[in-house]
Protein backbone atom coordinates (compact mmCIF):
# COMPACT_ATOMS: atom_id res chain seq x y z
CA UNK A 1 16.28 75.60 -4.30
CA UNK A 2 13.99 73.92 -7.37
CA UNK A 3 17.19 72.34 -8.58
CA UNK A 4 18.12 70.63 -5.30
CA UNK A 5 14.41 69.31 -4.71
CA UNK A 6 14.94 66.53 -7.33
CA UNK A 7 18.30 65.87 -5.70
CA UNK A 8 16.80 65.52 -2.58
CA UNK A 9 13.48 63.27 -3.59
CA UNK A 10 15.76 60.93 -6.35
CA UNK A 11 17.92 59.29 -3.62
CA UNK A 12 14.93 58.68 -1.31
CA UNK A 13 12.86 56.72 -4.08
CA UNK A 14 15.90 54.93 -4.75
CA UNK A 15 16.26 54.08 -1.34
CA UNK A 16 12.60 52.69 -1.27
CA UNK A 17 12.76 51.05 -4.16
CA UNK A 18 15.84 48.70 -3.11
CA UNK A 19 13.81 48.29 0.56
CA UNK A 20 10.71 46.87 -1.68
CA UNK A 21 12.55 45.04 -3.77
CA UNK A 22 15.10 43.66 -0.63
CA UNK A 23 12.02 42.24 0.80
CA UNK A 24 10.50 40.43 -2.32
CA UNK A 25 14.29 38.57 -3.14
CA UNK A 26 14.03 37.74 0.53
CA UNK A 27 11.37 35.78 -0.17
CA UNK A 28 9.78 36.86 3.42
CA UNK A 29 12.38 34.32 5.05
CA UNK A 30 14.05 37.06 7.56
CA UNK A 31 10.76 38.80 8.00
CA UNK A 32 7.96 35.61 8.75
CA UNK A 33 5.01 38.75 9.62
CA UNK A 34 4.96 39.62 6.09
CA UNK A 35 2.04 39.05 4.05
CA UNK A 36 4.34 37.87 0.73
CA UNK A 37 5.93 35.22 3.10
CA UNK A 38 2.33 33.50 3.60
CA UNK A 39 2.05 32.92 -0.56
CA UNK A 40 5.42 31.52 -1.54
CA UNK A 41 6.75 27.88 -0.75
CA UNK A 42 8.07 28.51 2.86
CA UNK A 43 11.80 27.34 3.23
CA UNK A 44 13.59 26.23 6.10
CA UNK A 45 14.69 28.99 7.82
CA UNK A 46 10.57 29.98 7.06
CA UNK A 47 9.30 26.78 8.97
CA UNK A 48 11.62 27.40 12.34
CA UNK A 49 9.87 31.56 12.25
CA UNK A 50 6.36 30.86 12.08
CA UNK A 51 5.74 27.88 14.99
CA UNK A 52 5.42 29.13 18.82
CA UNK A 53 5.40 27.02 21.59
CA UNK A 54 1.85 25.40 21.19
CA UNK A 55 2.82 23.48 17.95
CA UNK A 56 6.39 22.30 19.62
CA UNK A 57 3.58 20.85 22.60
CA UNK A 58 1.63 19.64 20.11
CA UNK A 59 4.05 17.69 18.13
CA UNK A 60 5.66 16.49 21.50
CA UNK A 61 2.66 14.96 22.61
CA UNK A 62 0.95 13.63 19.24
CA UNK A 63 4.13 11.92 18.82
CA UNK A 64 3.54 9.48 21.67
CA UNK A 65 0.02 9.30 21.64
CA UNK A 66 0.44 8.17 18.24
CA UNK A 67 3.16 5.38 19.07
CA UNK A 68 0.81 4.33 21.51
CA UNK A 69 -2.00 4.11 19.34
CA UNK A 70 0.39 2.31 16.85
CA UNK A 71 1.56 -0.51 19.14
CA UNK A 72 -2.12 -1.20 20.28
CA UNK A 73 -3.28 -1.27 16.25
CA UNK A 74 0.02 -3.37 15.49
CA UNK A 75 -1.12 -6.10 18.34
CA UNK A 76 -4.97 -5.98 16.89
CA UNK A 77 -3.61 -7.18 13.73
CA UNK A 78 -2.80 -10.74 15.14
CA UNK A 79 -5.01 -10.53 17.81
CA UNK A 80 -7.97 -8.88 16.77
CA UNK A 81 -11.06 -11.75 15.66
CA UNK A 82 -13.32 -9.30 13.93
CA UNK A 83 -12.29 -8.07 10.46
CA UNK A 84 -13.52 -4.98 11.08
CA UNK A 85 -11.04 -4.22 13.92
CA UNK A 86 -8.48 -5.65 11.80
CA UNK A 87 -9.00 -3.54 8.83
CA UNK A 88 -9.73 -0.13 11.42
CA UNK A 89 -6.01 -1.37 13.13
CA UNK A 90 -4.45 -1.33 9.43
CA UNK A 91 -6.06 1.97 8.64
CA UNK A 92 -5.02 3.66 12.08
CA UNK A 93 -1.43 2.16 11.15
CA UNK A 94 -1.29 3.57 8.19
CA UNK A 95 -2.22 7.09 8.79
CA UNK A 96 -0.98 7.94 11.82
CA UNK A 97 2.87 6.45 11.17
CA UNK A 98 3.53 9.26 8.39
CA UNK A 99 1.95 12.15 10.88
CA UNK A 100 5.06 10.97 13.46
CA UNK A 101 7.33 11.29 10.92
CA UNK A 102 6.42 14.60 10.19
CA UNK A 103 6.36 15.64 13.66
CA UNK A 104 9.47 14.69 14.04
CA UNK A 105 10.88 16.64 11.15
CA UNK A 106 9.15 19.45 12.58
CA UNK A 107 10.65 19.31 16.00
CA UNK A 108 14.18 18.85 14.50
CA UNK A 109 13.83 21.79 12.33
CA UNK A 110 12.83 23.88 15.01
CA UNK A 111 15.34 22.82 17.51
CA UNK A 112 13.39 21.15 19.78
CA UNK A 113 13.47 17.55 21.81
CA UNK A 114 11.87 14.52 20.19
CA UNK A 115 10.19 12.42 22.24
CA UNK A 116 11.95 8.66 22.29
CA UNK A 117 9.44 5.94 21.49
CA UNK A 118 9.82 4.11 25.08
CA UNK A 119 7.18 6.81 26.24
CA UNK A 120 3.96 5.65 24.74
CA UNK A 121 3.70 2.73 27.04
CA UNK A 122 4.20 5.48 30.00
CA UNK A 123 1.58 7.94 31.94
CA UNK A 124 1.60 11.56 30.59
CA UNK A 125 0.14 14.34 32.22
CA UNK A 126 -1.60 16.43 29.30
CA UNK A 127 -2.22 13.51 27.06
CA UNK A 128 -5.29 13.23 26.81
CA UNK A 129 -6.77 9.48 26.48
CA UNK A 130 -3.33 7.68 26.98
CA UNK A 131 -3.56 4.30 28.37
CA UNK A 132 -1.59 3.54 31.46
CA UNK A 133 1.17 0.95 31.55
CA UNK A 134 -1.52 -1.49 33.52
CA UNK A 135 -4.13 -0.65 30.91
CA UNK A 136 -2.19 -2.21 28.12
CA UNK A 137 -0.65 -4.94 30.31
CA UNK A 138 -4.45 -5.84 30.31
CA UNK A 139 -5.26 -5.44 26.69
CA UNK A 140 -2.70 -7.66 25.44
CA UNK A 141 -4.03 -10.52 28.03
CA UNK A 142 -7.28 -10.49 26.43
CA UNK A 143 -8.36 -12.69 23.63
CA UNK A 144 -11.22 -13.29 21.53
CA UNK A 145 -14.54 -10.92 21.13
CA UNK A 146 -13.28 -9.84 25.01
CA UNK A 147 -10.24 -8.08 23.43
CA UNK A 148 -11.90 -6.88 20.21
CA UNK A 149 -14.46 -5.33 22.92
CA UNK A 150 -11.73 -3.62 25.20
CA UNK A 151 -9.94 -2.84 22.12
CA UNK A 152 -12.88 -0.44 20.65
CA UNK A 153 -13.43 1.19 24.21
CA UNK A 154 -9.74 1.87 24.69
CA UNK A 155 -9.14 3.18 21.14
CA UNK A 156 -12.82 5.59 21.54
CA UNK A 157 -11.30 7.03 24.39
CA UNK A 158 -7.57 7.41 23.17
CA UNK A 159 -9.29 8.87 19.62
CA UNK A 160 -10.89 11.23 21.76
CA UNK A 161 -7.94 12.41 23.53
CA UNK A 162 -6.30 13.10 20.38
CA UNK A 163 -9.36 15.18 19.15
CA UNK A 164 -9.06 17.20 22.42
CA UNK A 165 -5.49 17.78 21.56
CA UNK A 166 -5.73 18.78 18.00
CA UNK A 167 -8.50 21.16 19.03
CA UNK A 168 -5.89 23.14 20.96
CA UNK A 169 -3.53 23.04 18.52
CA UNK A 170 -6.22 24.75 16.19
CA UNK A 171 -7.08 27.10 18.56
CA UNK A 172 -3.75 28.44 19.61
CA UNK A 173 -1.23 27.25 17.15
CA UNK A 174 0.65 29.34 14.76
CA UNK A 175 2.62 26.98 12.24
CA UNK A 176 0.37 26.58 9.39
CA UNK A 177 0.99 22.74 8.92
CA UNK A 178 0.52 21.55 12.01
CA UNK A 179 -2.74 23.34 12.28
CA UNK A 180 -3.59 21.24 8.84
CA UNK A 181 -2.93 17.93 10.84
CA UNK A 182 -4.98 18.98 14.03
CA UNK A 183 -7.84 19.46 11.20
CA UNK A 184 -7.24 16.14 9.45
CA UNK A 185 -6.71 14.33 12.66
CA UNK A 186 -9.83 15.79 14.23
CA UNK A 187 -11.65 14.66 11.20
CA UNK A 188 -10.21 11.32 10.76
CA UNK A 189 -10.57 10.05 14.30
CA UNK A 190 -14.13 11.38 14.93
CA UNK A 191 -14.94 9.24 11.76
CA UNK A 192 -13.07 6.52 13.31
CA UNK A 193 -14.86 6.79 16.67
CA UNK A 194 -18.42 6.98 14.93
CA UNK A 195 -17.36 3.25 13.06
CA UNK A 196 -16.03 1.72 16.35
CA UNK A 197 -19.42 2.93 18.18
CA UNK A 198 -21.15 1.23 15.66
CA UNK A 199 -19.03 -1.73 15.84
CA UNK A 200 -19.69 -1.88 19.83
CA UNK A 201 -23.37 -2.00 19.04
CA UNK A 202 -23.62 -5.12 16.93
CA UNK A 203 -21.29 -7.07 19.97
């Protein structure tokens, strides 16, 4: 019997061993609940295992409450007779075009529908702070310090919705990224919606 013991105890080490080292070459792709999986640059296969369905919502509906925030911030940029709202129009541009672009690589790598850019002029239930088709029809009849005004109050209240948004996504998101954008979105557009305040003030 003391000569099989070591028999016995060898293989099973062995067999350890190869499971401990089978999850390190895995790198933590197969197995996204691992700790190790959480430290090393996270690979495809990683990306699609670690979203549920509240990032795929929230990447489905940033996407065109971006575009619609895009196409009023393009329009301000001709239209637009303060500098200020140009410059805030440029900077809202700028930021927010890269974030759909990411989305969108997001949604693709998980499998899921991309939302086509003919729905930011539409109503969304869920969006929060989208302007309606007749909202925007209105906007872009206005001229002067009347549409820098309406501008301001429609962009407040469509920053807003996207803070409300990216709040949830916080809360009940799983893929690590997208929680990162919530957080720079939510501090990025509340900075955005203390200038245009401001700006309202001095009109």
């Amino acid at each position: 019997m003391k000569r099989t013991i070591p028999l016995i105890i060898a293989p099973a080490l062995a067999l350890t061993l190869a499971a401990c080292g089978g999850d390190h070459d895995s790198g933590g792709g197969s197995m996204p609940g691992h700790s190790m999986s959480t430290s090393a640059a996270p690979s495809a296969g990683q990306q699609a295992g670690q979203h549920n369905e509240q990032d795929v919502m929230f990447a489905q509906m940033m996407i065109p409450h971006h575009q619609q925030a895009l196409e009023m911030a393009q329009q301000a940029k001709t239209k637009a007779t303060m500098p200020e709202v140009k410059k805030l129009a440029a900077d809202i541009e700028k930021a927010q075009d890269p974030e759909i672009k990411q989305m969108t690589a997001w949604l693709k790598s998980w499998g899921a529908s991309v939302p086509s850019p003919g729905m930011s002029g539409m109503d969304h239930g869920g969006m929060e702070g989208m302007m309606s088709e007749e909202d925007m029809g209105k906007l872009g009849k206005l001229s002067g310090m009347a549409y820098d005004k309406a501008f301001l109050e429609m962009m407040i209240k469509h920053h807003q919705g996207a803070v409300s948004m990216a709040k949830k996504e916080q809360a009940s998101g799983q893929f690590p990224a997208a929680k990162a954008m919530a957080g720079s979105i939510i501090t990025s557009q509340n900075a955005e919606i203390a200038t245009m305040q401001g700006m309202l003030k001095k009109m």
